[in-house]
C-alpha atoms as a PDB file:
ATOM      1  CA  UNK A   1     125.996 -51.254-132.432  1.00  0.00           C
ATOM      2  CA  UNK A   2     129.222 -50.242-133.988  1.00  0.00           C
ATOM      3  CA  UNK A   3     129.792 -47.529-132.175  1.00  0.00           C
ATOM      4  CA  UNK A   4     131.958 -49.443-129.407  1.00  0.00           C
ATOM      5  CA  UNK A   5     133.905 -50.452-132.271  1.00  0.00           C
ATOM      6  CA  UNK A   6     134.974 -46.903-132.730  1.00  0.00           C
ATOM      7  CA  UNK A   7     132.470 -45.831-135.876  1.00  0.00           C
ATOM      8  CA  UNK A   8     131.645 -42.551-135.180  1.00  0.00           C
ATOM      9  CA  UNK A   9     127.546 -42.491-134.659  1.00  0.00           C
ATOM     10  CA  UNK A  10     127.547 -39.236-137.099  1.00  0.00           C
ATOM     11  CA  UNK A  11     125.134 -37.227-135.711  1.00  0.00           C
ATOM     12  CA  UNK A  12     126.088 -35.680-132.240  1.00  0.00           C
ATOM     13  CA  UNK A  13     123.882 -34.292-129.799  1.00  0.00           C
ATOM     14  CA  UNK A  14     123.942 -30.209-131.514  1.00  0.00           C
ATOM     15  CA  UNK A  15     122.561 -31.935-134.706  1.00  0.00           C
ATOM     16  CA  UNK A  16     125.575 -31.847-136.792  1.00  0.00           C
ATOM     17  CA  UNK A  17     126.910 -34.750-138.512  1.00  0.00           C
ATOM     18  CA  UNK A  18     130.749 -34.203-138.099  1.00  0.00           C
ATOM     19  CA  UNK A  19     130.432 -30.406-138.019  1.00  0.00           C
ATOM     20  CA  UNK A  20     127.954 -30.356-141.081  1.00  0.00           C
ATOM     21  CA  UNK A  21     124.627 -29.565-141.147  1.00  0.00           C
ATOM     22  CA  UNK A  22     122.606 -32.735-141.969  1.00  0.00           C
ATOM     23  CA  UNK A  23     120.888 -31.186-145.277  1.00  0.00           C
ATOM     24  CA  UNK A  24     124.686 -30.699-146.447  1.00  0.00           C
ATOM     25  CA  UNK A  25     125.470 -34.036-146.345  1.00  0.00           C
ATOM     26  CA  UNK A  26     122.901 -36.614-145.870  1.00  0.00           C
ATOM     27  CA  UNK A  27     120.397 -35.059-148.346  1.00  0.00           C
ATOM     28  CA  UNK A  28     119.362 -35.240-152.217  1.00  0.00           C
ATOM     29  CA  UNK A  29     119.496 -31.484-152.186  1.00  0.00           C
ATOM     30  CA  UNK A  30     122.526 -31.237-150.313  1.00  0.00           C
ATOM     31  CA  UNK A  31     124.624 -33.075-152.740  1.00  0.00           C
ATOM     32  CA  UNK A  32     123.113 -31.317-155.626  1.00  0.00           C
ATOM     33  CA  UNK A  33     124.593 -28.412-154.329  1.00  0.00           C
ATOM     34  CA  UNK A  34     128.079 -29.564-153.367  1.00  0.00           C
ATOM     35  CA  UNK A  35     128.595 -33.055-154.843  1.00  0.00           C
ATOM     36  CA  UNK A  36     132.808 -32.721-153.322  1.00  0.00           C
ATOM     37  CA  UNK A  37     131.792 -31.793-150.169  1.00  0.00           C
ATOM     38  CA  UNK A  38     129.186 -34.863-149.620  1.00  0.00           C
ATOM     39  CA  UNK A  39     132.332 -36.936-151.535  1.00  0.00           C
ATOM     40  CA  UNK A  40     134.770 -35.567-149.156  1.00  0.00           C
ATOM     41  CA  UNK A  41     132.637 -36.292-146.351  1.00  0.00           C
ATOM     42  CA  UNK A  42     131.945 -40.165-147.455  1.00  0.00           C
ATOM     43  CA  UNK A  43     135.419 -40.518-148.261  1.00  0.00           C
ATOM     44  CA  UNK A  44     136.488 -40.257-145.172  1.00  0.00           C
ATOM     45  CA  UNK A  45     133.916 -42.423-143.605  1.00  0.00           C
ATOM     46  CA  UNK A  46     134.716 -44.736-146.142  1.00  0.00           C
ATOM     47  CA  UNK A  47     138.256 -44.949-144.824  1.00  0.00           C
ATOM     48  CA  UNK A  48     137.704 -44.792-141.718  1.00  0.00           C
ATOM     49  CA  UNK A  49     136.627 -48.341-141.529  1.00  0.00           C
ATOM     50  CA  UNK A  50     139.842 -49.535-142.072  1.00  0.00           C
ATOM     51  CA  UNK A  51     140.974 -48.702-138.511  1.00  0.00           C
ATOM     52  CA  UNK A  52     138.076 -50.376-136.712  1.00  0.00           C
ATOM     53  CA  UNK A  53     137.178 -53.986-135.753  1.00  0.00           C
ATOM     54  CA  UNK A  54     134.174 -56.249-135.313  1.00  0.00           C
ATOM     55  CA  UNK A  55     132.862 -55.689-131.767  1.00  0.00           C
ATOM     56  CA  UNK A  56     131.667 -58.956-129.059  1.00  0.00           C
ATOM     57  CA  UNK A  57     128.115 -57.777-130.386  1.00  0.00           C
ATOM     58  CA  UNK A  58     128.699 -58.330-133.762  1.00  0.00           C
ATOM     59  CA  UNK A  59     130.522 -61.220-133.392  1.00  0.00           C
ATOM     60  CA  UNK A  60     127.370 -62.664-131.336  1.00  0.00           C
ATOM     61  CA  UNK A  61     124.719 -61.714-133.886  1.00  0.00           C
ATOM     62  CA  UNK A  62     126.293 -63.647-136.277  1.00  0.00           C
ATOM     63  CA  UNK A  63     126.880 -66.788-133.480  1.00  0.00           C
ATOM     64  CA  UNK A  64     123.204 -66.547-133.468  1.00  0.00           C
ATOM     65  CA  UNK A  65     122.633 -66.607-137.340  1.00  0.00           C
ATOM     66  CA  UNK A  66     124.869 -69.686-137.722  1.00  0.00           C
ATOM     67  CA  UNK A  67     123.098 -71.685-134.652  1.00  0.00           C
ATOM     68  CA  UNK A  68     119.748 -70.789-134.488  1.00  0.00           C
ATOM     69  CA  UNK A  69     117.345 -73.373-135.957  1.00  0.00           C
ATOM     70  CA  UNK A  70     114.578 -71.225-137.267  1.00  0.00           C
ATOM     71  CA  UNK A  71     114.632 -68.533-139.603  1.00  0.00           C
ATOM     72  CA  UNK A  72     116.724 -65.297-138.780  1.00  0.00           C
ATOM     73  CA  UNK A  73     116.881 -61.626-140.464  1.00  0.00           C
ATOM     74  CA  UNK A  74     119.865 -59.128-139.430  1.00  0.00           C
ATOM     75  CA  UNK A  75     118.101 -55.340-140.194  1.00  0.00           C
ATOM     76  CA  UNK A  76     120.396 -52.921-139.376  1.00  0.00           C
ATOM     77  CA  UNK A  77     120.890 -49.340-139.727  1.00  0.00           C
ATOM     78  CA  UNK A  78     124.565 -49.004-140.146  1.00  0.00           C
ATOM     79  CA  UNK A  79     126.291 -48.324-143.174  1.00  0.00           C
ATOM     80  CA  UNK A  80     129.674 -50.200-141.815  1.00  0.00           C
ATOM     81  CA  UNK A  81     130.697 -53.729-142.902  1.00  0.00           C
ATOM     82  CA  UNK A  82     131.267 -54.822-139.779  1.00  0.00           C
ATOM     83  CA  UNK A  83     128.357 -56.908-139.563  1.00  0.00           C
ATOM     84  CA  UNK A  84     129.894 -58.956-142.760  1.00  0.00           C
ATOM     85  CA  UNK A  85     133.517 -58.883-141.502  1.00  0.00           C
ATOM     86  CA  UNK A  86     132.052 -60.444-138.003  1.00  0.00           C
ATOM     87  CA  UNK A  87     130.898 -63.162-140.322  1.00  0.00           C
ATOM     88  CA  UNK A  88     126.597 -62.179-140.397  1.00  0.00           C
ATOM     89  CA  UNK A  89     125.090 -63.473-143.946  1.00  0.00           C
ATOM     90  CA  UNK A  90     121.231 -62.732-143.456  1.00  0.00           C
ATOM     91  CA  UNK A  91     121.580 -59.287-143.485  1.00  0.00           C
ATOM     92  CA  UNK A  92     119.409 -56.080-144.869  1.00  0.00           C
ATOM     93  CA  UNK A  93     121.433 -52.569-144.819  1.00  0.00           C
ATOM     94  CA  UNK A  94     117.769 -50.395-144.810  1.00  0.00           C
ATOM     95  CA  UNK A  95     120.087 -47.485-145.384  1.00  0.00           C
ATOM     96  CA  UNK A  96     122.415 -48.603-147.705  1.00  0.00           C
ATOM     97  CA  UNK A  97     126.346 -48.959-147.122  1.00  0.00           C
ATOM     98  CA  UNK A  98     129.472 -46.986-147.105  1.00  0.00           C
ATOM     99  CA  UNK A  99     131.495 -49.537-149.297  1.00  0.00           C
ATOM    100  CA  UNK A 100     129.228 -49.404-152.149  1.00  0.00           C
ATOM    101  CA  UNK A 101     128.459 -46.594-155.244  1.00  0.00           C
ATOM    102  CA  UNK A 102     125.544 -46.242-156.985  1.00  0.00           C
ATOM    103  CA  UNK A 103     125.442 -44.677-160.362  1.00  0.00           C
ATOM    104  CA  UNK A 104     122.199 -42.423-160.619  1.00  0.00           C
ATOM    105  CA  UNK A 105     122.595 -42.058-164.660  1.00  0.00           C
ATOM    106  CA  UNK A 106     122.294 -46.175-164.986  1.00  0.00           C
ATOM    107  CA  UNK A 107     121.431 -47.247-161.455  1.00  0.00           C
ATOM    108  CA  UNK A 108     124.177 -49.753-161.272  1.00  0.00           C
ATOM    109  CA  UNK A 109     125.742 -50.132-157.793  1.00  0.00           C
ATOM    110  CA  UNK A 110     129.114 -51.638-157.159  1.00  0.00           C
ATOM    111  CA  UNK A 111     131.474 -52.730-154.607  1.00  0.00           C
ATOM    112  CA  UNK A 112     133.476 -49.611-153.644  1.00  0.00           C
ATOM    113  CA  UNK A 113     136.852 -49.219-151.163  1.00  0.00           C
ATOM    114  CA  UNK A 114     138.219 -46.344-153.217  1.00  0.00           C
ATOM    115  CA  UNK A 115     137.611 -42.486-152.429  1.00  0.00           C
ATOM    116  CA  UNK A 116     134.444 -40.989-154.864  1.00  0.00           C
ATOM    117  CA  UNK A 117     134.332 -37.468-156.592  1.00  0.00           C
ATOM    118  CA  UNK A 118     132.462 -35.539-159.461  1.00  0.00           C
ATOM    119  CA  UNK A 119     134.776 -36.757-161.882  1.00  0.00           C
ATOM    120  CA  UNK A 120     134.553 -40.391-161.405  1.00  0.00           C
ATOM    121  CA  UNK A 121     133.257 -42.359-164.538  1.00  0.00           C
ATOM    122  CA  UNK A 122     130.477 -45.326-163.975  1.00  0.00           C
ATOM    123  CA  UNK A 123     131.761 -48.521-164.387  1.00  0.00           C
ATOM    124  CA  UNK A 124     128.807 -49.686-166.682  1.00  0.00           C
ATOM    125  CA  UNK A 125     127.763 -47.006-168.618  1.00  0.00           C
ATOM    126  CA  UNK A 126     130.557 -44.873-168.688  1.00  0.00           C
ATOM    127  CA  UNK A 127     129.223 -41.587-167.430  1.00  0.00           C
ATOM    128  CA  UNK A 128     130.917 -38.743-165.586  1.00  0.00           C
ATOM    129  CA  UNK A 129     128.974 -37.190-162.545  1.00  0.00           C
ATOM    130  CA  UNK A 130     126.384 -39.691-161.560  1.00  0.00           C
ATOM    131  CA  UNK A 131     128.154 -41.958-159.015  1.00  0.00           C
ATOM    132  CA  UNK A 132     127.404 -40.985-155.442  1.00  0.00           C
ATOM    133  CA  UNK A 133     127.635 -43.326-151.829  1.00  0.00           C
ATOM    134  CA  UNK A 134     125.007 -45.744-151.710  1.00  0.00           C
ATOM    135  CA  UNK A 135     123.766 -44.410-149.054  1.00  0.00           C
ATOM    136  CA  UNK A 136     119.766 -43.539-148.188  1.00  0.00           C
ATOM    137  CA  UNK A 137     119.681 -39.723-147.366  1.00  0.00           C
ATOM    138  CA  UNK A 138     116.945 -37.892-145.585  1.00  0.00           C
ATOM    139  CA  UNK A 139     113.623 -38.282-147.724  1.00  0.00           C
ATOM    140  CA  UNK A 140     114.338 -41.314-149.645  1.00  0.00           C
ATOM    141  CA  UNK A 141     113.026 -44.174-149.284  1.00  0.00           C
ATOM    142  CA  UNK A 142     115.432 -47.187-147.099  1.00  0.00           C
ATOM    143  CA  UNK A 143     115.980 -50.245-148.608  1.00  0.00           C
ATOM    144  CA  UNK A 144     114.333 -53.327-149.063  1.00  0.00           C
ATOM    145  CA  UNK A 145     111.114 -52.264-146.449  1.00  0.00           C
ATOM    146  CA  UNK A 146     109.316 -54.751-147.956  1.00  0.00           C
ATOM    147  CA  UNK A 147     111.514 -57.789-147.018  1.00  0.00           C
ATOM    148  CA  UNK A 148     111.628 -56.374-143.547  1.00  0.00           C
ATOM    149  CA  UNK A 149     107.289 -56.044-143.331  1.00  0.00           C
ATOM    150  CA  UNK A 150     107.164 -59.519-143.914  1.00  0.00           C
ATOM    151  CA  UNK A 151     109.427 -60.494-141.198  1.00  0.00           C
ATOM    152  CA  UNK A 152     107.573 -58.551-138.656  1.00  0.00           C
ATOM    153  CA  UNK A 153     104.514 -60.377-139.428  1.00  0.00           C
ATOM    154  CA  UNK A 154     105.802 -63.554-138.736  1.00  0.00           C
ATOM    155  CA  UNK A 155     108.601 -62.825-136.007  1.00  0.00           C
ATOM    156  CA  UNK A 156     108.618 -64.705-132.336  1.00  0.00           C
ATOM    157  CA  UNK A 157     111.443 -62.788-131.340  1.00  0.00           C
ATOM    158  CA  UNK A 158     112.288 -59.162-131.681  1.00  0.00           C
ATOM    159  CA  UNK A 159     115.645 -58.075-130.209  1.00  0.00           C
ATOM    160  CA  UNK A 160     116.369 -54.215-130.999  1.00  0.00           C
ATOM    161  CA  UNK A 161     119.848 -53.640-130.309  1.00  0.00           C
ATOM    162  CA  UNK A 162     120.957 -49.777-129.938  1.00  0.00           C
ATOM    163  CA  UNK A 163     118.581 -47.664-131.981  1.00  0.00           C
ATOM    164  CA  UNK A 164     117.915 -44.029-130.506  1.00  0.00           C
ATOM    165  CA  UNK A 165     114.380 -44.966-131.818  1.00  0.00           C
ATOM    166  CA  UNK A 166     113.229 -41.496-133.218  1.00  0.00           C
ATOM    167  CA  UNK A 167     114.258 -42.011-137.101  1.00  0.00           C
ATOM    168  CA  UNK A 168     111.500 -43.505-139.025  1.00  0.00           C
ATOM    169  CA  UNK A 169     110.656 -45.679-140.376  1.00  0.00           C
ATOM    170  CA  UNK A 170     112.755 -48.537-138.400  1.00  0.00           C
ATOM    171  CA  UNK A 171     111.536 -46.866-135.035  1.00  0.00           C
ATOM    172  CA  UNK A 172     108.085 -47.735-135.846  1.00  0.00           C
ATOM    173  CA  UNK A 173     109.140 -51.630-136.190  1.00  0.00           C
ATOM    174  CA  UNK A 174     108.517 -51.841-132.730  1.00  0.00           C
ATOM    175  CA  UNK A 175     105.329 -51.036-132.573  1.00  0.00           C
ATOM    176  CA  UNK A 176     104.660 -53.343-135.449  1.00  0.00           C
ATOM    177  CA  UNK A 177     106.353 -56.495-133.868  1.00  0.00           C
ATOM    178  CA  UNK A 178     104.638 -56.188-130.664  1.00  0.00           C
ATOM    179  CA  UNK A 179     101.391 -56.034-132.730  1.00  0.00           C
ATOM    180  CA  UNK A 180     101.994 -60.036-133.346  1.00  0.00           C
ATOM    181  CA  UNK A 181     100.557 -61.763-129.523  1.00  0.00           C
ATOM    182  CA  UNK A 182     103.285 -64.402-129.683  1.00  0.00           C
ATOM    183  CA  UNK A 183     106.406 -62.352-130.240  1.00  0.00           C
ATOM    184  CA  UNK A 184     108.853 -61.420-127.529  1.00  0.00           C
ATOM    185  CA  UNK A 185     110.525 -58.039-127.713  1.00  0.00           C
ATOM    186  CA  UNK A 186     113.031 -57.387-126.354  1.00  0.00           C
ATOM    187  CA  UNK A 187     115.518 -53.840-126.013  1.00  0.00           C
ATOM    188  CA  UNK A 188     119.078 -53.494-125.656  1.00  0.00           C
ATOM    189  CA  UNK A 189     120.544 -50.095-124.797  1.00  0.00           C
ATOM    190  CA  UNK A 190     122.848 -48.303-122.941  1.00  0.00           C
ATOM    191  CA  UNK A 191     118.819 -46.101-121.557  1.00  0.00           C
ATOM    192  CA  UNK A 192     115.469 -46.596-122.204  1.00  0.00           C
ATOM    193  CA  UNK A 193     114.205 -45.071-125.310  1.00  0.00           C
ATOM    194  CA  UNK A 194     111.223 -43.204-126.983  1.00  0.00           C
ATOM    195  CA  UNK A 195     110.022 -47.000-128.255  1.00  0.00           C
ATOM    196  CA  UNK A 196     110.659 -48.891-125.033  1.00  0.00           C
ATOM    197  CA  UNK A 197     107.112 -48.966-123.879  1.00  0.00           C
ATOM    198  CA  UNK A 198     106.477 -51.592-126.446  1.00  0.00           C
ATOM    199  CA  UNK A 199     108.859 -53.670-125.375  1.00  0.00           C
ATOM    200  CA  UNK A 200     108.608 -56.698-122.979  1.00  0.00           C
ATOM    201  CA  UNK A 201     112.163 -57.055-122.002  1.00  0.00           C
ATOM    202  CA  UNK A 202     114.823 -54.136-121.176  1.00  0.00           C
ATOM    203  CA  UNK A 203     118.165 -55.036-121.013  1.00  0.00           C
ATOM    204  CA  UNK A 204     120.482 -52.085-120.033  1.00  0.00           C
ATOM    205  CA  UNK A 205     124.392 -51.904-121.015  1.00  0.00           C
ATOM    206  CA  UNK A 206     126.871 -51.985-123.431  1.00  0.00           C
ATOM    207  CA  UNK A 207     126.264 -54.464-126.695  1.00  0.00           C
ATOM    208  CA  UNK A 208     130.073 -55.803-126.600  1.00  0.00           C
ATOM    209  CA  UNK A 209     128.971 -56.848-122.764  1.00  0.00           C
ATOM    210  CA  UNK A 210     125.494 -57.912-123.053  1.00  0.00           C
ATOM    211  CA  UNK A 211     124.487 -58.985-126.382  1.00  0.00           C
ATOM    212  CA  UNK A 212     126.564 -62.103-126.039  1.00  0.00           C
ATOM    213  CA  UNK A 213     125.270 -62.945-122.634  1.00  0.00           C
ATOM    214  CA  UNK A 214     121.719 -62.873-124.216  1.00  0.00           C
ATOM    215  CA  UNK A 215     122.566 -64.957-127.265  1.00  0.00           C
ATOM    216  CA  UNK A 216     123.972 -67.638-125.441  1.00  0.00           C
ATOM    217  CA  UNK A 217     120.591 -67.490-122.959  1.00  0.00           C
ATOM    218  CA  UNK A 218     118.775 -68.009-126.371  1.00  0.00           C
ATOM    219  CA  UNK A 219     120.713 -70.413-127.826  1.00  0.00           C
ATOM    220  CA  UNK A 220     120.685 -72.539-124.652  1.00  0.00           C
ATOM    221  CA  UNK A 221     116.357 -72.160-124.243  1.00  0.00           C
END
């Protein structure tokens, strides 16, 4: 999705996340290891977001929040803001975001431009060496899964916009929409995907090109 904004998708196709191993930096382990490197490496990301810009796609998601009359649930995958900055409101990060800390001493989690390190004291309960991204690494658990059940049981439209659809557990939401007879799913990529079987609608291109072309067909039905 944001990746036509410029966001680097991470992981490229040898496996490494910007030259890193993905246990060095994505992982529980990993940043017990070498809490500066997994810093450094957030940090960066973190900054990076300040050269980049809302995409036609986002801007069109959140279009479609402000003028669709029934209910509506953003899920996304990123960990950008763009999403926000293109103006979306009913939104669920499942794997948390870049401009946010968490404090694993307290479990507080704040608002966060600013670079992180080892030495950087928690805002509520003053400790030294707990804060980390609040971001959900490889073998924890994404966020707010419950929330995003109970839409699937009672969605009539599925659009899933740009997912490689290997990484569990949001490639098996699929599968779970399409398990309600009345909802329409429908794919947007740039190919067809591990999950596009389930899908009754494939449309093929990039999101800044076609996603607003398909909002407008909804908004108009």
């Amino acid at each position: 999705m944001s990746a036509e904004s410029g966001v680097p998708t991470f992981r490229g196709e040898d496996g490494l996340w910007e030259g890193h191993h993905i246990e060095m930096v994505a992982s529980p382990e990993g940043f017990a290891r070498d809490p500066e490197l997994v810093h450094r490496f957030y940090n960066l990301r973190r900054a990076a977001l300040n050269t980049v810009e809302p995409n036609a796609g986002h801007l069109a998601l959140a279009q479609l929040e402000r003028e669709w009359h029934g209910r509506f649930l953003l899920v996304t995958q990123n960990v950008d803001d763009l999403h926000e900055r293109a103006g979306s409101e009913k939104l669920i990060h499942m794997h948390g975001e870049l401009r946010k800390a968490r404090c694993e001493c307290c479990g507080a989690v704040f608002s966060w431009s600013k670079d992180l390190a080892s030495g950087t004291r928690c805002r509520a309960c003053g400790e030294v060496g707990g804060m980390r991204p609040h971001i959900v690494w490889f073998g924890e658990f994404p966020f707010e899964l419950e929330a995003i059940m109970n839409a699937l049981k009672s969605a009539d439209i599925f659009l899933c916009i740009g997912t490689s659809g290997v990484v569990y557990p949001a490639a098996g939401f699929a599968r779970q929409a399409a398990e309600r007879a009345s909802c329409h799913l429908i794919e947007m990529n740039i190919e067809r995907t591990e999950i596009s079987r389930h899908f009754h609608e494939h449309i093929v291109g990039p999101v800044s090109v076609e996603l607003p072309k398909l909002v407008q067909r909804l908004l108009s039905a």
